[in-house]
C-alpha atoms as a PDB file:
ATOM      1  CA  UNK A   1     109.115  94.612  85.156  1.00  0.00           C
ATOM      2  CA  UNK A   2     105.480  94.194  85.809  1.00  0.00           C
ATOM      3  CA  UNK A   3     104.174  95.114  88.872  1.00  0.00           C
ATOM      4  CA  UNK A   4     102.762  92.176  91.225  1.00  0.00           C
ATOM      5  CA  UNK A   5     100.467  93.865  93.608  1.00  0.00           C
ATOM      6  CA  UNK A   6      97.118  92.621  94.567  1.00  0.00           C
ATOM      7  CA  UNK A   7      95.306  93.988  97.522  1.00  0.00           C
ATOM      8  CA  UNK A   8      96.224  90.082  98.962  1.00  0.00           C
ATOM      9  CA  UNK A   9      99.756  90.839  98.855  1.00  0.00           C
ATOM     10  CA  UNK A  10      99.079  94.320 100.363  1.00  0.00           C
ATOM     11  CA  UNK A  11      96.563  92.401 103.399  1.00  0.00           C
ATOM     12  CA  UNK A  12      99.612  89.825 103.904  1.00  0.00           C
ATOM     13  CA  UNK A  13     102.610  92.403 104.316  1.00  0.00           C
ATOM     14  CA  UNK A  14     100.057  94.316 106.609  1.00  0.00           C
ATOM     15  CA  UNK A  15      99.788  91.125 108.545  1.00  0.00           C
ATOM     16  CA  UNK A  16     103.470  90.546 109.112  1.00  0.00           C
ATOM     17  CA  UNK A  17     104.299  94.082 110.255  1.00  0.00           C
ATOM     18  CA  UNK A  18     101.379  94.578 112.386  1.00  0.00           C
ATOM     19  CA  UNK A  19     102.457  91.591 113.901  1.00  0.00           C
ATOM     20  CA  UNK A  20     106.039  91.893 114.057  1.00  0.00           C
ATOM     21  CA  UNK A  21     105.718  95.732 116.026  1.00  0.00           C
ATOM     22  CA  UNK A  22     102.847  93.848 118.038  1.00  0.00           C
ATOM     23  CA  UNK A  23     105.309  91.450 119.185  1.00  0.00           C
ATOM     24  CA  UNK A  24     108.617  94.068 119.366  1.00  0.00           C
ATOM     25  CA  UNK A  25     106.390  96.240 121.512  1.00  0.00           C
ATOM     26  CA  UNK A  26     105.013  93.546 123.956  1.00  0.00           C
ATOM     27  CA  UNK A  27     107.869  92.360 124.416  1.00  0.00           C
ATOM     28  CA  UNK A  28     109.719  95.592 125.139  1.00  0.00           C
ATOM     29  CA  UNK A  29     107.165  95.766 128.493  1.00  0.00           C
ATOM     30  CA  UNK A  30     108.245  92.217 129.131  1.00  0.00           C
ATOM     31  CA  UNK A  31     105.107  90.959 128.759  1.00  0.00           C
ATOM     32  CA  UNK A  32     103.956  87.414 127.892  1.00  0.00           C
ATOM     33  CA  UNK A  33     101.344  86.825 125.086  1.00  0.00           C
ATOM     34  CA  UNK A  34      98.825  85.719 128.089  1.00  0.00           C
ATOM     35  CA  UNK A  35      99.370  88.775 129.886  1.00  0.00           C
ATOM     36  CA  UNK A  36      98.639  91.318 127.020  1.00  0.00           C
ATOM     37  CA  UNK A  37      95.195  88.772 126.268  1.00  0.00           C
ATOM     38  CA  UNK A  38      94.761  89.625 129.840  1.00  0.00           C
ATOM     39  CA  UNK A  39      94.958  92.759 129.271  1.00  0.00           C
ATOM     40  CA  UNK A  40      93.103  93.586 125.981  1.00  0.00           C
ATOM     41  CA  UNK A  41      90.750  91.392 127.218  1.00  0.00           C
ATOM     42  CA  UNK A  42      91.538  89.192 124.222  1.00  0.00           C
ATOM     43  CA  UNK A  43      92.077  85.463 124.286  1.00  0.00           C
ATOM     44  CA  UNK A  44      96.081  84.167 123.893  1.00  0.00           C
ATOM     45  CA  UNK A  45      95.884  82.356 121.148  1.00  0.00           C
ATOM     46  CA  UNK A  46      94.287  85.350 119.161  1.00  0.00           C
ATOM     47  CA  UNK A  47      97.616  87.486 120.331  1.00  0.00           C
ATOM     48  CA  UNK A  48      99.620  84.616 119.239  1.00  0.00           C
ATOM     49  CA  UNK A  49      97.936  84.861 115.614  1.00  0.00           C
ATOM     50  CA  UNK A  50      98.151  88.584 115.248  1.00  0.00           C
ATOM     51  CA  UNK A  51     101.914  88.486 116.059  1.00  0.00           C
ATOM     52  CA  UNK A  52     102.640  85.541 113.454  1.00  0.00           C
ATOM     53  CA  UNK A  53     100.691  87.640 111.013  1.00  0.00           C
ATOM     54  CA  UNK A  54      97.801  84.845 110.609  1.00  0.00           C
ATOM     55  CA  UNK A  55      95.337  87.785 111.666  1.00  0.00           C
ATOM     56  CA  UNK A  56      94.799  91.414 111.635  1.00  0.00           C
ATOM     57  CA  UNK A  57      93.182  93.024 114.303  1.00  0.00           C
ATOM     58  CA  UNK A  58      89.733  94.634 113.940  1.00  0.00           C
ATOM     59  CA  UNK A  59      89.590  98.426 114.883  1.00  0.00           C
ATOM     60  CA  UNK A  60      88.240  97.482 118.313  1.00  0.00           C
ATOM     61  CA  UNK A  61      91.129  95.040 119.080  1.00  0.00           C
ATOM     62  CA  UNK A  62      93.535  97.509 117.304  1.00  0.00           C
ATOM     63  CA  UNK A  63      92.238 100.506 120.438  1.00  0.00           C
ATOM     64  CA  UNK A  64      92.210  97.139 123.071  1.00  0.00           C
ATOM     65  CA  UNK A  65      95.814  96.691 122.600  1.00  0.00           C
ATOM     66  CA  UNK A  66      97.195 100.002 122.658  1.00  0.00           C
ATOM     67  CA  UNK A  67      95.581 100.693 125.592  1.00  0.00           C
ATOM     68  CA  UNK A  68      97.047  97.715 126.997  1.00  0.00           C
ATOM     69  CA  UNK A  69     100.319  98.721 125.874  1.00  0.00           C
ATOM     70  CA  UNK A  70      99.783 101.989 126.887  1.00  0.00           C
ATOM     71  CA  UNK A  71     100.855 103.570 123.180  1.00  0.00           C
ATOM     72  CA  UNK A  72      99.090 105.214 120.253  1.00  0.00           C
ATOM     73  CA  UNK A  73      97.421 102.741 118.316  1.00  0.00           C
ATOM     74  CA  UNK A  74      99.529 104.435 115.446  1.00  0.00           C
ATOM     75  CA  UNK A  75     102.383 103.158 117.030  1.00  0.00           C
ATOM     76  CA  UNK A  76     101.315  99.555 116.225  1.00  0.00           C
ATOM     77  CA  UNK A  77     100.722  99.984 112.988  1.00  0.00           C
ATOM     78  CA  UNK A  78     103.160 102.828 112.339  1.00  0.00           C
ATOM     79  CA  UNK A  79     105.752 101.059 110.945  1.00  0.00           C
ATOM     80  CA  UNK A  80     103.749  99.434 107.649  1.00  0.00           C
ATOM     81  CA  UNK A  81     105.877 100.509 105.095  1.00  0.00           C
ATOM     82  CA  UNK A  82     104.701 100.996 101.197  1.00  0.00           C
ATOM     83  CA  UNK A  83     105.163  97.607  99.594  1.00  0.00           C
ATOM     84  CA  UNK A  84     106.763  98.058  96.092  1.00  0.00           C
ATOM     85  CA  UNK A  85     103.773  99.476  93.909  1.00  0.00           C
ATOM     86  CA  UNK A  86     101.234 100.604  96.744  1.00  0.00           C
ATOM     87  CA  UNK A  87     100.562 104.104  96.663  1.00  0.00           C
ATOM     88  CA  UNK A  88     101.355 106.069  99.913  1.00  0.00           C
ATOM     89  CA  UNK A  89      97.857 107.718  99.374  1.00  0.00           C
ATOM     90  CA  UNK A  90      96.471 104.271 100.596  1.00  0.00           C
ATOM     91  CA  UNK A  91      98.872 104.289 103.912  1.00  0.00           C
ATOM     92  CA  UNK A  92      97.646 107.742 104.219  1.00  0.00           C
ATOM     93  CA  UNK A  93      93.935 107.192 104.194  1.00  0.00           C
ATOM     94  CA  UNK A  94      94.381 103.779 106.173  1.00  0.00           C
ATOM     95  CA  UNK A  95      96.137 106.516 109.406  1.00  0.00           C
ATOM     96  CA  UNK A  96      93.551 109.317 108.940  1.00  0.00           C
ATOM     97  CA  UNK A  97      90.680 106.152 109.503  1.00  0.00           C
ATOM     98  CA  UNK A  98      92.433 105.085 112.415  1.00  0.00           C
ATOM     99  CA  UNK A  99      92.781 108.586 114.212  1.00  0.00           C
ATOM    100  CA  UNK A 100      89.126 109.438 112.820  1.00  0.00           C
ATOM    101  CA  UNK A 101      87.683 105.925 114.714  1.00  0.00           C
ATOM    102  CA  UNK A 102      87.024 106.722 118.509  1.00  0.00           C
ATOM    103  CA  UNK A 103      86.184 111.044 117.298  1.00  0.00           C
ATOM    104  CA  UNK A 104      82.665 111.870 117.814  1.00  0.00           C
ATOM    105  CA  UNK A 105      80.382 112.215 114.655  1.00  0.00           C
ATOM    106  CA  UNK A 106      80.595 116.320 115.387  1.00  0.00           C
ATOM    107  CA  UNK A 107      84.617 116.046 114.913  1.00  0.00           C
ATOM    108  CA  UNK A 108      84.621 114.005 112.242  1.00  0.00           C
ATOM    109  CA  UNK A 109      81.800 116.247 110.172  1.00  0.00           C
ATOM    110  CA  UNK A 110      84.392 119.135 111.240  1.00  0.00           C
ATOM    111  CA  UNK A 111      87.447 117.338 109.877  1.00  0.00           C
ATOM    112  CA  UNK A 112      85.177 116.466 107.267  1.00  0.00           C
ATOM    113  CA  UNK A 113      84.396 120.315 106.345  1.00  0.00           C
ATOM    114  CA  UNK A 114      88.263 121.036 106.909  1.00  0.00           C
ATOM    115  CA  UNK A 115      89.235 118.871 104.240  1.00  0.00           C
ATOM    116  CA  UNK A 116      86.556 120.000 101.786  1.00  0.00           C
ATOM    117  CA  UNK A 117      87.941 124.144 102.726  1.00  0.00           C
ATOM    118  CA  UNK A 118      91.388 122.991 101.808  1.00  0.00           C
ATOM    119  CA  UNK A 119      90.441 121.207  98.546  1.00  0.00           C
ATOM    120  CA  UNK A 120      88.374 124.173  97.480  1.00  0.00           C
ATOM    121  CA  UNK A 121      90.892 127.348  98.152  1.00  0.00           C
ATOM    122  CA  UNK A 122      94.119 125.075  97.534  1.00  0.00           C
ATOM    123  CA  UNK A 123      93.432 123.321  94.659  1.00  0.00           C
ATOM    124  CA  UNK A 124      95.285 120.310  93.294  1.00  0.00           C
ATOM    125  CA  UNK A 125      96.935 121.124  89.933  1.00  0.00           C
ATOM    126  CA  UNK A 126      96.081 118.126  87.178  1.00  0.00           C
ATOM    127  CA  UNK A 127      98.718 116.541  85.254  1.00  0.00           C
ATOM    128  CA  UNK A 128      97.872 116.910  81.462  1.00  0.00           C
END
Protein backbone atom coordinates (compact mmCIF):
# COMPACT_ATOMS: atom_id res chain seq x y z
CA UNK A 1 0.00 0.00 0.00
CA UNK A 2 1.73 3.20 -0.74
CA UNK A 3 2.23 5.50 1.79
CA UNK A 4 0.24 8.98 1.53
CA UNK A 5 2.12 11.34 3.71
CA UNK A 6 2.98 14.82 2.81
CA UNK A 7 4.15 17.26 5.37
CA UNK A 8 0.31 18.89 4.49
CA UNK A 9 -1.29 15.94 5.82
CA UNK A 10 1.16 15.92 8.79
CA UNK A 11 0.37 20.19 9.34
CA UNK A 12 -3.53 19.23 9.09
CA UNK A 13 -3.65 16.24 11.71
CA UNK A 14 -1.42 18.65 13.88
CA UNK A 15 -4.17 21.15 13.46
CA UNK A 16 -7.03 18.98 14.58
CA UNK A 17 -5.36 17.62 17.72
CA UNK A 18 -3.87 20.76 18.85
CA UNK A 19 -7.17 21.96 18.60
CA UNK A 20 -9.21 19.29 19.88
CA UNK A 21 -6.87 19.13 23.51
CA UNK A 22 -7.09 23.09 23.19
CA UNK A 23 -10.70 22.83 23.38
CA UNK A 24 -10.91 19.48 25.93
CA UNK A 25 -8.65 21.46 28.22
CA UNK A 26 -10.52 24.87 28.18
CA UNK A 27 -13.28 23.48 28.64
CA UNK A 28 -12.32 21.26 31.56
CA UNK A 29 -11.68 24.93 33.54
CA UNK A 30 -15.11 25.87 32.29
CA UNK A 31 -13.96 28.46 30.42
CA UNK A 32 -15.54 30.21 27.40
CA UNK A 33 -13.46 30.81 24.18
CA UNK A 34 -13.66 34.76 25.17
CA UNK A 35 -12.36 34.17 28.46
CA UNK A 36 -9.17 32.13 27.50
CA UNK A 37 -8.64 35.25 24.51
CA UNK A 38 -8.89 37.21 27.64
CA UNK A 39 -6.57 35.53 29.05
CA UNK A 40 -3.79 34.76 26.48
CA UNK A 41 -4.31 38.03 25.53
CA UNK A 42 -5.44 36.65 22.17
CA UNK A 43 -8.48 37.74 20.23
CA UNK A 44 -11.76 35.07 20.28
CA UNK A 45 -12.07 34.40 17.07
CA UNK A 46 -8.30 33.32 16.82
CA UNK A 47 -9.18 30.68 19.87
CA UNK A 48 -12.14 29.71 17.93
CA UNK A 49 -9.78 28.86 14.81
CA UNK A 50 -7.11 27.05 16.72
CA UNK A 51 -9.76 24.76 18.33
CA UNK A 52 -11.50 23.93 14.83
CA UNK A 53 -8.02 23.20 13.62
CA UNK A 54 -8.12 26.20 10.90
CA UNK A 55 -4.82 27.46 12.73
CA UNK A 56 -1.86 26.43 14.64
CA UNK A 57 -0.55 28.47 17.17
CA UNK A 58 2.85 30.19 16.87
CA UNK A 59 5.38 29.34 19.73
CA UNK A 60 4.44 32.60 21.46
CA UNK A 61 0.66 31.84 21.45
CA UNK A 62 1.52 28.13 22.16
CA UNK A 63 3.49 29.65 25.94
CA UNK A 64 0.24 32.44 26.03
CA UNK A 65 -2.15 29.69 26.40
CA UNK A 66 -0.64 27.42 28.73
CA UNK A 67 -0.07 29.96 30.94
CA UNK A 68 -3.57 30.81 30.72
CA UNK A 69 -4.50 27.39 31.33
CA UNK A 70 -2.14 27.08 33.84
CA UNK A 71 -0.48 23.62 32.19
CA UNK A 72 2.72 22.67 30.39
CA UNK A 73 2.57 23.79 27.02
CA UNK A 74 3.40 19.99 26.36
CA UNK A 75 0.22 19.26 27.63
CA UNK A 76 -1.46 21.00 24.65
CA UNK A 77 0.24 19.48 22.23
CA UNK A 78 0.99 16.22 24.04
CA UNK A 79 -1.44 14.23 22.66
CA UNK A 80 -0.33 14.51 18.63
CA UNK A 81 -0.06 11.11 17.87
CA UNK A 82 2.25 9.64 14.82
CA UNK A 83 0.03 9.73 11.76
CA UNK A 84 0.47 6.44 9.76
CA UNK A 85 4.03 6.89 8.07
CA UNK A 86 5.51 9.89 10.20
CA UNK A 87 8.47 8.98 11.97
CA UNK A 88 8.37 9.43 15.82
CA UNK A 89 11.89 11.07 15.39
CA UNK A 90 9.87 14.11 13.97
CA UNK A 91 7.36 14.16 17.20
CA UNK A 92 10.50 13.89 19.08
CA UNK A 93 12.40 16.83 17.72
CA UNK A 94 9.04 18.92 17.41
CA UNK A 95 8.91 18.35 21.96
CA UNK A 96 12.67 18.91 22.49
CA UNK A 97 11.98 22.57 20.32
CA UNK A 98 9.21 23.30 22.44
CA UNK A 99 10.95 22.68 25.93
CA UNK A 100 14.26 24.27 24.34
CA UNK A 101 12.01 27.75 23.38
CA UNK A 102 11.79 30.02 26.59
CA UNK A 103 15.81 28.29 27.90
CA UNK A 104 18.41 30.85 27.80
CA UNK A 105 21.07 30.66 24.94
CA UNK A 106 23.66 29.31 27.92
CA UNK A 107 21.14 26.19 28.50
CA UNK A 108 20.51 25.50 25.27
CA UNK A 109 24.52 25.57 24.19
CA UNK A 110 24.67 23.13 27.38
CA UNK A 111 21.92 20.82 26.14
CA UNK A 112 23.52 21.39 23.00
CA UNK A 113 27.06 19.96 24.28
CA UNK A 114 25.02 17.14 26.20
CA UNK A 115 23.71 15.79 23.17
CA UNK A 116 26.95 15.97 21.18
CA UNK A 117 28.78 13.86 24.67
CA UNK A 118 26.12 11.26 24.25
CA UNK A 119 26.45 10.85 20.45
CA UNK A 120 30.20 10.63 20.76
CA UNK A 121 30.72 7.91 23.79
CA UNK A 122 27.29 6.07 22.90
CA UNK A 123 27.36 5.67 19.49
CA UNK A 124 24.48 4.72 17.22
CA UNK A 125 25.11 1.33 15.55
CA UNK A 126 24.35 1.60 11.47
CA UNK A 127 22.19 -0.79 9.80
CA UNK A 128 24.18 -2.40 6.86
Amino acid sequence: MKNDYTKDNYAEGMKQKVGMRLRELRQEQHLKQEELAQRAQCHPTYIAKIESGERIPSLDVLKRLADALEVPATSIIGVIDEIEGVPSKSRLIDEVTLLLYDCSPQRIYLVRDFIRLIKHYFPEKTQS
